[in-house]
Protein backbone atom coordinates (compact mmCIF):
# COMPACT_ATOMS: atom_id res chain seq x y z
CA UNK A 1 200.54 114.27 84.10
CA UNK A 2 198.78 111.21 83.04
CA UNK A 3 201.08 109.14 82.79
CA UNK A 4 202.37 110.44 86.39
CA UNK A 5 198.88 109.36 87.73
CA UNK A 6 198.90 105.92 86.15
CA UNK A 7 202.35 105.09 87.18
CA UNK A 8 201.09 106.49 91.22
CA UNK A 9 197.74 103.90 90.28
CA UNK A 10 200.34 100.95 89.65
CA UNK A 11 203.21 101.64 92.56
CA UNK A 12 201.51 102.74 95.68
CA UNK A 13 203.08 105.09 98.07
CA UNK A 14 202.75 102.26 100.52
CA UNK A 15 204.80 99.93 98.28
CA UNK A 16 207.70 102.62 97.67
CA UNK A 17 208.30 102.58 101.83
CA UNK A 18 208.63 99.35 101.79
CA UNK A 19 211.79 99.16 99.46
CA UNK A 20 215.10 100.10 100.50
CA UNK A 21 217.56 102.69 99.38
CA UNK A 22 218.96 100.30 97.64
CA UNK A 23 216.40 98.54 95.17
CA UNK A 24 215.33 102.52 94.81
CA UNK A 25 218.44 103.16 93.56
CA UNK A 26 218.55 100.31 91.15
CA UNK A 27 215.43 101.65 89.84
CA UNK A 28 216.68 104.99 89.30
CA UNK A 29 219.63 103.73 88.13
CA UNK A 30 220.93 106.68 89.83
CA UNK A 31 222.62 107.11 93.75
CA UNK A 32 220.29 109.10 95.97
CA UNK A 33 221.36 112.85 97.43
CA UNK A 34 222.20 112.77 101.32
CA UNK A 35 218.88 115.25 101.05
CA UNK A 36 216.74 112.62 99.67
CA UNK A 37 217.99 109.97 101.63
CA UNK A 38 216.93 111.39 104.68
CA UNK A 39 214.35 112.67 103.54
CA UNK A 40 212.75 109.29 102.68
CA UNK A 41 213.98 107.67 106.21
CA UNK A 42 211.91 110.53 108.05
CA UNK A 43 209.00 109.94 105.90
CA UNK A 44 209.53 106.11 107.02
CA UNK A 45 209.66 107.17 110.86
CA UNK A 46 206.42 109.12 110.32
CA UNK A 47 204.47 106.81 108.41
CA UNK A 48 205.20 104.10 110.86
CA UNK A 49 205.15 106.17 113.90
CA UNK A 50 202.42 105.22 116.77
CA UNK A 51 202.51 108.77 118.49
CA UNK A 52 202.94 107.23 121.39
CA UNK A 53 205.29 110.19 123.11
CA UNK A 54 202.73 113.28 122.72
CA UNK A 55 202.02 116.13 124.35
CA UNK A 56 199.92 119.39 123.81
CA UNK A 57 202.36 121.94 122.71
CA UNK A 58 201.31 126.06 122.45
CA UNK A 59 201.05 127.26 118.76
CA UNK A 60 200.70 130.40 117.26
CA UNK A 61 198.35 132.04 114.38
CA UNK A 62 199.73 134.36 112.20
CA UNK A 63 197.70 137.25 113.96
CA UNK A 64 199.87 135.99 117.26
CA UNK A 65 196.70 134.27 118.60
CA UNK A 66 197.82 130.68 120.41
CA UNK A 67 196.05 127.89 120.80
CA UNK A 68 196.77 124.44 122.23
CA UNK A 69 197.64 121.22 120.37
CA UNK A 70 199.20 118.08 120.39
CA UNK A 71 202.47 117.45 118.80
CA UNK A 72 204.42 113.92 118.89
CA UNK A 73 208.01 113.61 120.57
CA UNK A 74 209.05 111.35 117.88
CA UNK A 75 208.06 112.47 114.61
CA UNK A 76 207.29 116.40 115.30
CA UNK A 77 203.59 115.75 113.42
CA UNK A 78 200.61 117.51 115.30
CA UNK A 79 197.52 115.89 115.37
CA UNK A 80 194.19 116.15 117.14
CA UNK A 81 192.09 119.38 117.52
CA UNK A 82 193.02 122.65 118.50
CA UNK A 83 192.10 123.71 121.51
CA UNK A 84 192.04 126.43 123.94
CA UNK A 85 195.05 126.81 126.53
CA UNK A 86 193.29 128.10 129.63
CA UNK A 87 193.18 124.08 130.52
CA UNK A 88 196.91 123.92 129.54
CA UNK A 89 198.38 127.14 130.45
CA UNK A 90 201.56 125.74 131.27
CA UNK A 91 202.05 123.80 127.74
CA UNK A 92 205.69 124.46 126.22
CA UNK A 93 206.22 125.66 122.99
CA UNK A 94 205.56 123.38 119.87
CA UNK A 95 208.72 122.46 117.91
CA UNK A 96 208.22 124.11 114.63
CA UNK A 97 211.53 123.02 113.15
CA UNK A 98 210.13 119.21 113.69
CA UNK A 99 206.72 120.40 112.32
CA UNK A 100 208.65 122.05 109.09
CA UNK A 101 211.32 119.18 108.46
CA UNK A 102 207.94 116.71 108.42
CA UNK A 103 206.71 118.84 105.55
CA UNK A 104 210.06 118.96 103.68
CA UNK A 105 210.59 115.39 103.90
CA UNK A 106 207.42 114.50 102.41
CA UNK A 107 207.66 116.66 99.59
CA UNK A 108 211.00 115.55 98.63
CA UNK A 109 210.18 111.85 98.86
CA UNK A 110 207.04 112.33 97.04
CA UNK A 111 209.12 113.67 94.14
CA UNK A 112 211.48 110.59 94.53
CA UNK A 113 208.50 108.70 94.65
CA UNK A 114 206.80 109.79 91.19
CA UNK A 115 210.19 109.50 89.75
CA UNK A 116 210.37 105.75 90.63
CA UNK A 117 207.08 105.26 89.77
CA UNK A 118 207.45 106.84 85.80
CA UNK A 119 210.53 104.42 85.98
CA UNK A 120 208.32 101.25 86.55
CA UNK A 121 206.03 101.55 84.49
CA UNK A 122 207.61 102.99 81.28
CA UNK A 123 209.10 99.88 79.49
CA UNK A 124 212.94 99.61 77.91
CA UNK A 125 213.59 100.24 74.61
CA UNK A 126 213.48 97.16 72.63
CA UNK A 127 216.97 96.16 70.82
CA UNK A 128 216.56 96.06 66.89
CA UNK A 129 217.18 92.57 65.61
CA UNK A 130 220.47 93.41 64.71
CA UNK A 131 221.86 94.81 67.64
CA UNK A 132 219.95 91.62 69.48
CA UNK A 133 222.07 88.99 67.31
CA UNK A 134 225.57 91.20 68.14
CA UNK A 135 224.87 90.73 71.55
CA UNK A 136 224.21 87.13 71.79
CA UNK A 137 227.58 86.39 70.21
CA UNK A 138 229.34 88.88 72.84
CA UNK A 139 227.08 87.08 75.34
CA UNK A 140 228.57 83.49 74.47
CA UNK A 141 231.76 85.04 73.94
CA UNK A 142 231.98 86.48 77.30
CA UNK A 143 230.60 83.67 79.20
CA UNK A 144 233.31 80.63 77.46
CA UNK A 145 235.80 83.48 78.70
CA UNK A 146 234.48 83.39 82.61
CA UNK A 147 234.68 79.65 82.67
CA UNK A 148 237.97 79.21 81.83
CA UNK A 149 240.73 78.73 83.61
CA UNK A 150 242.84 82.21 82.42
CA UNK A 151 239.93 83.89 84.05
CA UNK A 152 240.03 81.82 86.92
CA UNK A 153 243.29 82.31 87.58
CA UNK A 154 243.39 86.31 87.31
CA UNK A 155 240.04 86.31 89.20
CA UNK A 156 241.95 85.11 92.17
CA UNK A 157 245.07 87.59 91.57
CA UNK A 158 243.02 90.54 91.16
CA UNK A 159 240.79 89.04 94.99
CA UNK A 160 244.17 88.26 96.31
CA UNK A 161 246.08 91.76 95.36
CA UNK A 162 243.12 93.39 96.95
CA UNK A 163 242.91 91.69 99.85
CA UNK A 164 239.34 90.08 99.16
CA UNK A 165 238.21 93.91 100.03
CA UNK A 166 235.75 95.77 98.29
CA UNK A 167 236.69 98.74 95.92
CA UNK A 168 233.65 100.45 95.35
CA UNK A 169 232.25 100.81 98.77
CA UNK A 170 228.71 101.88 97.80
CA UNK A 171 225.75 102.49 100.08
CA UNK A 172 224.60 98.48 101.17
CA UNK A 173 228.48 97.30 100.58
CA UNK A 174 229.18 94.06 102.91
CA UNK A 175 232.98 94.81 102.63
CA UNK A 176 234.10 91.17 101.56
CA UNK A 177 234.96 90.91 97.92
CA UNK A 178 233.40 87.61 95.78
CA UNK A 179 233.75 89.24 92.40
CA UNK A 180 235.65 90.78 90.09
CA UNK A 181 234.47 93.76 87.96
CA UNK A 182 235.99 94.75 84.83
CA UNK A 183 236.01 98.89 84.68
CA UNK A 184 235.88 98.47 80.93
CA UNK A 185 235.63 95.32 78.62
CA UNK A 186 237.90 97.30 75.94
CA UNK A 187 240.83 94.60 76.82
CA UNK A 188 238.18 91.42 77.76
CA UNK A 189 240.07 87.80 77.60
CA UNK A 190 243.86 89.85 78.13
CA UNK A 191 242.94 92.14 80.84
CA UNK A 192 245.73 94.76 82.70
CA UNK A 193 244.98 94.21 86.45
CA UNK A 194 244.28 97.98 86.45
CA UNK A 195 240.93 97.37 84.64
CA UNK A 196 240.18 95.23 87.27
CA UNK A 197 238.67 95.49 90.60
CA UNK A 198 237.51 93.43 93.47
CA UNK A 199 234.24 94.11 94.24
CA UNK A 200 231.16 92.55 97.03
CA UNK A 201 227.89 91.18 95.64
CA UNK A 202 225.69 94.09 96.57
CA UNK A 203 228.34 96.71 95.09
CA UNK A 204 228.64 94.77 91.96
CA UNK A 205 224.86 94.69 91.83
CA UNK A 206 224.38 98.11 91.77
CA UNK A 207 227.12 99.06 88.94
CA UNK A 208 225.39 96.99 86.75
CA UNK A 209 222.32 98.02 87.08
């Protein structure tokens, strides 16, 4: 829990709205439901929304008492006072299914939101000094490999087999292939085309991360 409340103190609510489904998901390292998805896009709509289509809508208590009150066109939030309908006897029923998606939306996004938030603030593991010097060397390794010309060469099969079209096709995809991801790295510097595939920027952004 207090952790929770100093990871809400250091990524504001605000801030979270702001980013888009895909930097979430790089966060989270983790694709977002359909659920949560729209979820979050109807909490955007609401937090943004002016109200500006309103109109007072007839409610009812749970002892079947009604009373007036405004509800947006928009967004489905109500807002304002209650108030009697003797002025607004006419007033059409208030959408409760708007009303009720408002509050499910919220809570889901809130979860997604404390979920990014723990994932911001808690730092990576650090690599032990061994694994650290491994890693360089595959790091240098891997890097002579993608500037030379073998690469090259099979880069531009691999674009030119798939038609400089993306495989992956993940949320934020622009279609056009630039790169080429290797689905493992067990056969890096003689590749089978199989292990390779022609990927866009954003697509290949999110795999890796």
């Amino acid at each position: 829990m207090n952790n929770d409340l100093e990871a809400i103190k250091k990524f504001s609510f605000r801030q979270f709205l702001q980013k888009s489904t895909i930097e979430l998901e790089m966060i989270l390292d983790r694709d977002l439901t359909k659920e949560e998805h729209t979820a979050i896009e109807h909490t955007k709509k609401i937090q943004s929304c002016k109200h500006e289509k309103s109109a007072v809508k007839k409610w009812f208590r749970h002892n079947g008492v009604t009373y007036g009150m405004k509800q947006c066109e928009d967004c489905g939030i109500r807002f304002g006072n209650q108030m009697n309908l003797t002025t607004h006897q006419n007033a059409p029923h208030g959408d409760v299914r708007k009303h009720l998606q408002r509050d499910v939306s919220n809570q889901i996004t809130y979860s997604v939101y404390t979920e990014t938030a723990r994932k911001i603030i808690t730092p990576p593991p650090q690599p032990t000094q061994k694994k650290k010097k491994t890693e360089n060397k595959r790091s240098k390794e891997y890097e002579k490999y993608m500037s030379s010309e073998a690469w090259k060469q099979k880069r531009i099969l691999v674009l030119k087999r798939d038609n400089y079209t993306c495989q992956a096709r993940m949320n934020g995809c622009t279609i056009k292939a630039q790169h080429v991801h290797h689905v493992s790295y067990k056969f890096l510097g003689d590749e089978p085309l199989w292990d390779l595939q022609s990927v866009c920027v954003n697509c290949h952004r999110r795999i890796h991360n």
